[in-house]
N, C-alpha and C. Protein backbone atom coordinates (compact mmCIF):
# COMPACT_ATOMS: atom_id res chain seq x y z
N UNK A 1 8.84 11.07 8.73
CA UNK A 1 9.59 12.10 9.38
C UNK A 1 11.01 12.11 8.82
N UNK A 2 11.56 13.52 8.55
CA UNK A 2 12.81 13.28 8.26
C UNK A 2 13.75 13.96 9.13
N UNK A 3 14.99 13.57 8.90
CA UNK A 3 15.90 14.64 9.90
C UNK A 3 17.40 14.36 9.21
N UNK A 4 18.42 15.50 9.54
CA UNK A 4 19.46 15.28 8.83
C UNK A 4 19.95 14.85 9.69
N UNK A 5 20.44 13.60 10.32
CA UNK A 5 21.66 13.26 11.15
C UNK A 5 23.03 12.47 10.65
N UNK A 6 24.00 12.95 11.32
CA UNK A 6 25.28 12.36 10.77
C UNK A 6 25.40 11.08 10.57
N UNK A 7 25.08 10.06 11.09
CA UNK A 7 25.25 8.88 10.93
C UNK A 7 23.81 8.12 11.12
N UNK A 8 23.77 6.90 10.87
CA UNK A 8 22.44 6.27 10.72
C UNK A 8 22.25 5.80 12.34
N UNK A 9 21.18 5.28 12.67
CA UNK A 9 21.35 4.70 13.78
C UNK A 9 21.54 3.27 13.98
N UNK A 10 21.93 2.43 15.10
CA UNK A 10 21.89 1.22 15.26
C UNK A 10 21.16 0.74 16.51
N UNK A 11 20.40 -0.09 15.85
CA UNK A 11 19.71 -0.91 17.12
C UNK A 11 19.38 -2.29 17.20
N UNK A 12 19.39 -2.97 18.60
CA UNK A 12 19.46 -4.49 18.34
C UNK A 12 18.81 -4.97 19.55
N UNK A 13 18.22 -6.03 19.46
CA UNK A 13 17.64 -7.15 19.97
C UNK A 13 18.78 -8.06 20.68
N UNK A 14 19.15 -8.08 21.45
CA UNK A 14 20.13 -9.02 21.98
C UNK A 14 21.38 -9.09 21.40
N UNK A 15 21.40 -10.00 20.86
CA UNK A 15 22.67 -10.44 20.37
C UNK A 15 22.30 -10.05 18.07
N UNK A 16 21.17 -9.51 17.98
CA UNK A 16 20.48 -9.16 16.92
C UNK A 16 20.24 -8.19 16.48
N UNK A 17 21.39 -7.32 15.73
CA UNK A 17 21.58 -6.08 15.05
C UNK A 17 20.56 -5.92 13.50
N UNK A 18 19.54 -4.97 14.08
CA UNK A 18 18.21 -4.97 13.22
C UNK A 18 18.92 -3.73 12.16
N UNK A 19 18.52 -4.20 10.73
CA UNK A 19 18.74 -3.26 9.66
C UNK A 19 17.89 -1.94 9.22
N UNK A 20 18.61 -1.20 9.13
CA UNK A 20 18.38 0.17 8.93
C UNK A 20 17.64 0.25 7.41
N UNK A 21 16.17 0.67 7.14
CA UNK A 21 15.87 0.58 5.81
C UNK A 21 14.82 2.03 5.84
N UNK A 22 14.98 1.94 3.60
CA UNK A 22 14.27 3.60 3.68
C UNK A 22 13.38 3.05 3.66
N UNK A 23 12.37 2.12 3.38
CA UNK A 23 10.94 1.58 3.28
C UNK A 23 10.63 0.64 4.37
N UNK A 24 9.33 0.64 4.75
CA UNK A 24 8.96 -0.73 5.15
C UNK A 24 7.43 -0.28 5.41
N UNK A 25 6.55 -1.50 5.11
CA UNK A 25 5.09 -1.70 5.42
C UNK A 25 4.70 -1.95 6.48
N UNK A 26 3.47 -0.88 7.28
CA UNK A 26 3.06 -1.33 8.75
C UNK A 26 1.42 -1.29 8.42
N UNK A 27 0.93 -2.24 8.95
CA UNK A 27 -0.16 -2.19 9.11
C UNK A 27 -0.92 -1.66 7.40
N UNK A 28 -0.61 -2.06 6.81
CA UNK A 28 -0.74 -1.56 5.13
C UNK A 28 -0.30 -0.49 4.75
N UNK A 29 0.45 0.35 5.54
CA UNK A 29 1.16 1.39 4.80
C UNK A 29 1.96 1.45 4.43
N UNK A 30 2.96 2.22 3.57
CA UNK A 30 4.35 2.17 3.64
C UNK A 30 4.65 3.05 3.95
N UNK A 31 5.59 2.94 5.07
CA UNK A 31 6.29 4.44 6.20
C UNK A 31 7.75 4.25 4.67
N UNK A 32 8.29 6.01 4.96
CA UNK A 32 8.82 5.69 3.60
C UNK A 32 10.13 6.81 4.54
N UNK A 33 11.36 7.22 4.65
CA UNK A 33 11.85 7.76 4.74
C UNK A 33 12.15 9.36 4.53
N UNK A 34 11.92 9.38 3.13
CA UNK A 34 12.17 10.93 2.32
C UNK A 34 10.95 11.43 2.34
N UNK A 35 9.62 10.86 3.15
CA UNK A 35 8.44 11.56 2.80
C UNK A 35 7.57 11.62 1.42
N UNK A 36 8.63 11.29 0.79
CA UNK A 36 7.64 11.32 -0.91
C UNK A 36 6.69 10.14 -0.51
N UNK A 37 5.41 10.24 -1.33
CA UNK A 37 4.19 9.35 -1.46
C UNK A 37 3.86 9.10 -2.59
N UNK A 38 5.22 8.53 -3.40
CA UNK A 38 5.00 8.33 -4.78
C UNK A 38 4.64 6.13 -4.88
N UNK A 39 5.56 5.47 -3.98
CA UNK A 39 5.46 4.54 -4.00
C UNK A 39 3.88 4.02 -2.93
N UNK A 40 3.55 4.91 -1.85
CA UNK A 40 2.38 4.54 -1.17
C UNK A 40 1.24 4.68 -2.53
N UNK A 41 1.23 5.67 -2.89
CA UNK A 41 0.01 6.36 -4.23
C UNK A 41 0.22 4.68 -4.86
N UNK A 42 1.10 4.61 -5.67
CA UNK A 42 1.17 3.60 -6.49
C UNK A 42 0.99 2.23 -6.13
N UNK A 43 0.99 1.83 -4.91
CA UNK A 43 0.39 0.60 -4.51
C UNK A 43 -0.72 0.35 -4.08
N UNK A 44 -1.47 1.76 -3.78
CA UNK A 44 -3.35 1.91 -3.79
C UNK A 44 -3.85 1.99 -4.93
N UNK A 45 -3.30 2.49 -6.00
CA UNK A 45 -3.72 1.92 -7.34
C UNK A 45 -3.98 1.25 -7.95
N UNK A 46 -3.13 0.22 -7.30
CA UNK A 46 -2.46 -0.98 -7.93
C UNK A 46 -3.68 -1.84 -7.43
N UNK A 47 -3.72 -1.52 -5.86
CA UNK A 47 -5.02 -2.61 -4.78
C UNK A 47 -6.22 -1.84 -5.55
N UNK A 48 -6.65 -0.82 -5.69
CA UNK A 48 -7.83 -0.65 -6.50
C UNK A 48 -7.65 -0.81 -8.06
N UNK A 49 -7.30 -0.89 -8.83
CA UNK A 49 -7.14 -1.85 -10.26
C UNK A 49 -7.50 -3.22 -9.90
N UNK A 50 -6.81 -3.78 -8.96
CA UNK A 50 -6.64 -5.06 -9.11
C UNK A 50 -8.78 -5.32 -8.31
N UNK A 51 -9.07 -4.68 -7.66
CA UNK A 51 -9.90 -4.98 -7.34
C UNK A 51 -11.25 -4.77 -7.81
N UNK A 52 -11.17 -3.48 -9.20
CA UNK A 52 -12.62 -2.78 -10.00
C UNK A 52 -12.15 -4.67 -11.07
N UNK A 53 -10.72 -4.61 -11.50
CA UNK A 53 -10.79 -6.16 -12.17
C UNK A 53 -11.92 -7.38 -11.88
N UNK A 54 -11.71 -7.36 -10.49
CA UNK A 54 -12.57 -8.42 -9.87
C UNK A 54 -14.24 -8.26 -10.30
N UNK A 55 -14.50 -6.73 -10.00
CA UNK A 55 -15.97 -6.41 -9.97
C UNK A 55 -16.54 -6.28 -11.30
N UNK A 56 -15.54 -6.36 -12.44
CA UNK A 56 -15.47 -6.30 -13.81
C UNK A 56 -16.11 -8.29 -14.12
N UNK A 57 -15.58 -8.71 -13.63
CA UNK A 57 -15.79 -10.45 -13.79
C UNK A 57 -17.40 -10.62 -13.31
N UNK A 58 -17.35 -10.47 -12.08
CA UNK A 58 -18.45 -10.28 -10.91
C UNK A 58 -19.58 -10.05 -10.60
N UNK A 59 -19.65 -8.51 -11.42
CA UNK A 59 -20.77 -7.96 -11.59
C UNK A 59 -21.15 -7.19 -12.89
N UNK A 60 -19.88 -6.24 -13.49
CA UNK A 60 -20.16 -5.72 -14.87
C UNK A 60 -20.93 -6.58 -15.46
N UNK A 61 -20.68 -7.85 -15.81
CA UNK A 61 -20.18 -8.80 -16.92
C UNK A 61 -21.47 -9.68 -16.17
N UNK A 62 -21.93 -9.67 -14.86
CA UNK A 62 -23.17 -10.36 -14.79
C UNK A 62 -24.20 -9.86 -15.03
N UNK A 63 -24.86 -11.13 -16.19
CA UNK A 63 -26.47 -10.37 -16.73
C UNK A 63 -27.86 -10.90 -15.59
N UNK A 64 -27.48 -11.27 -14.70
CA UNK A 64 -28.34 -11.80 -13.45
C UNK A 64 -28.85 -10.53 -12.61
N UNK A 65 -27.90 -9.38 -12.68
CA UNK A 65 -28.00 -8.34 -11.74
C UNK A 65 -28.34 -7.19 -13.02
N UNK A 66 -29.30 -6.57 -12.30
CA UNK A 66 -29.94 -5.32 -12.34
C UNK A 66 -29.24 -4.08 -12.40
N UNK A 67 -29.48 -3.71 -13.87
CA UNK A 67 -28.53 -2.18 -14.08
C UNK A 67 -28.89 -1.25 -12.76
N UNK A 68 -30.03 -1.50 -12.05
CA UNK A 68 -30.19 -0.34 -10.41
C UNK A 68 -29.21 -1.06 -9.84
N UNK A 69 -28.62 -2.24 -9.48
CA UNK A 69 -27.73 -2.82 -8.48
C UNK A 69 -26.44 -2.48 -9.03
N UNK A 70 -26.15 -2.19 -10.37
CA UNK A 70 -24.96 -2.04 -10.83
C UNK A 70 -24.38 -0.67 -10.51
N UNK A 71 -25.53 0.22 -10.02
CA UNK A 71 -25.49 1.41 -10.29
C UNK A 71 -24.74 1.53 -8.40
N UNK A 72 -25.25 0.92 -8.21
CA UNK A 72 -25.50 1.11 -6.44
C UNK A 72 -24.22 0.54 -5.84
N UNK A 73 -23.34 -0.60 -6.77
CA UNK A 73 -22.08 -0.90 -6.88
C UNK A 73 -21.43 -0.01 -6.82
């Protein structure tokens, strides 16, 4: 969500003044300030690369499994 307001806001926990940021990760997302979804895009990429890698070791590359099971991968 965005909005133009004059000043940032402040908020705190007791005696614990919490920092104001354009990013942060919840629950695997990244809530992002300006709305762009250039840095969310790019870190699902990143988790699927890193993870066809794995299935590349795993299963491509295993001659135990059946080109039908590879397929079904």
């Amino acid at each position: 969500m965005v909005q133009d307001v004059p000043a940032l806001p402040s908020f705190s926990i007791g005696m614990e003044v919490l920092e104001v940021t354009d990013y942060f990760t919840y629950l695997g997302a990244t809530i992002i300030s300006n709305v762009l979804l250039d840095r969310e895009i790019y870190k699902r990429v990143a988790k699927a690369a890193d993870h066809l890698a794995k299935l590349s070791k795993r299963v491509w590359d295993n001659n135990q499994l059946t080109l039908n099971t590879k397929l079904k991968v």
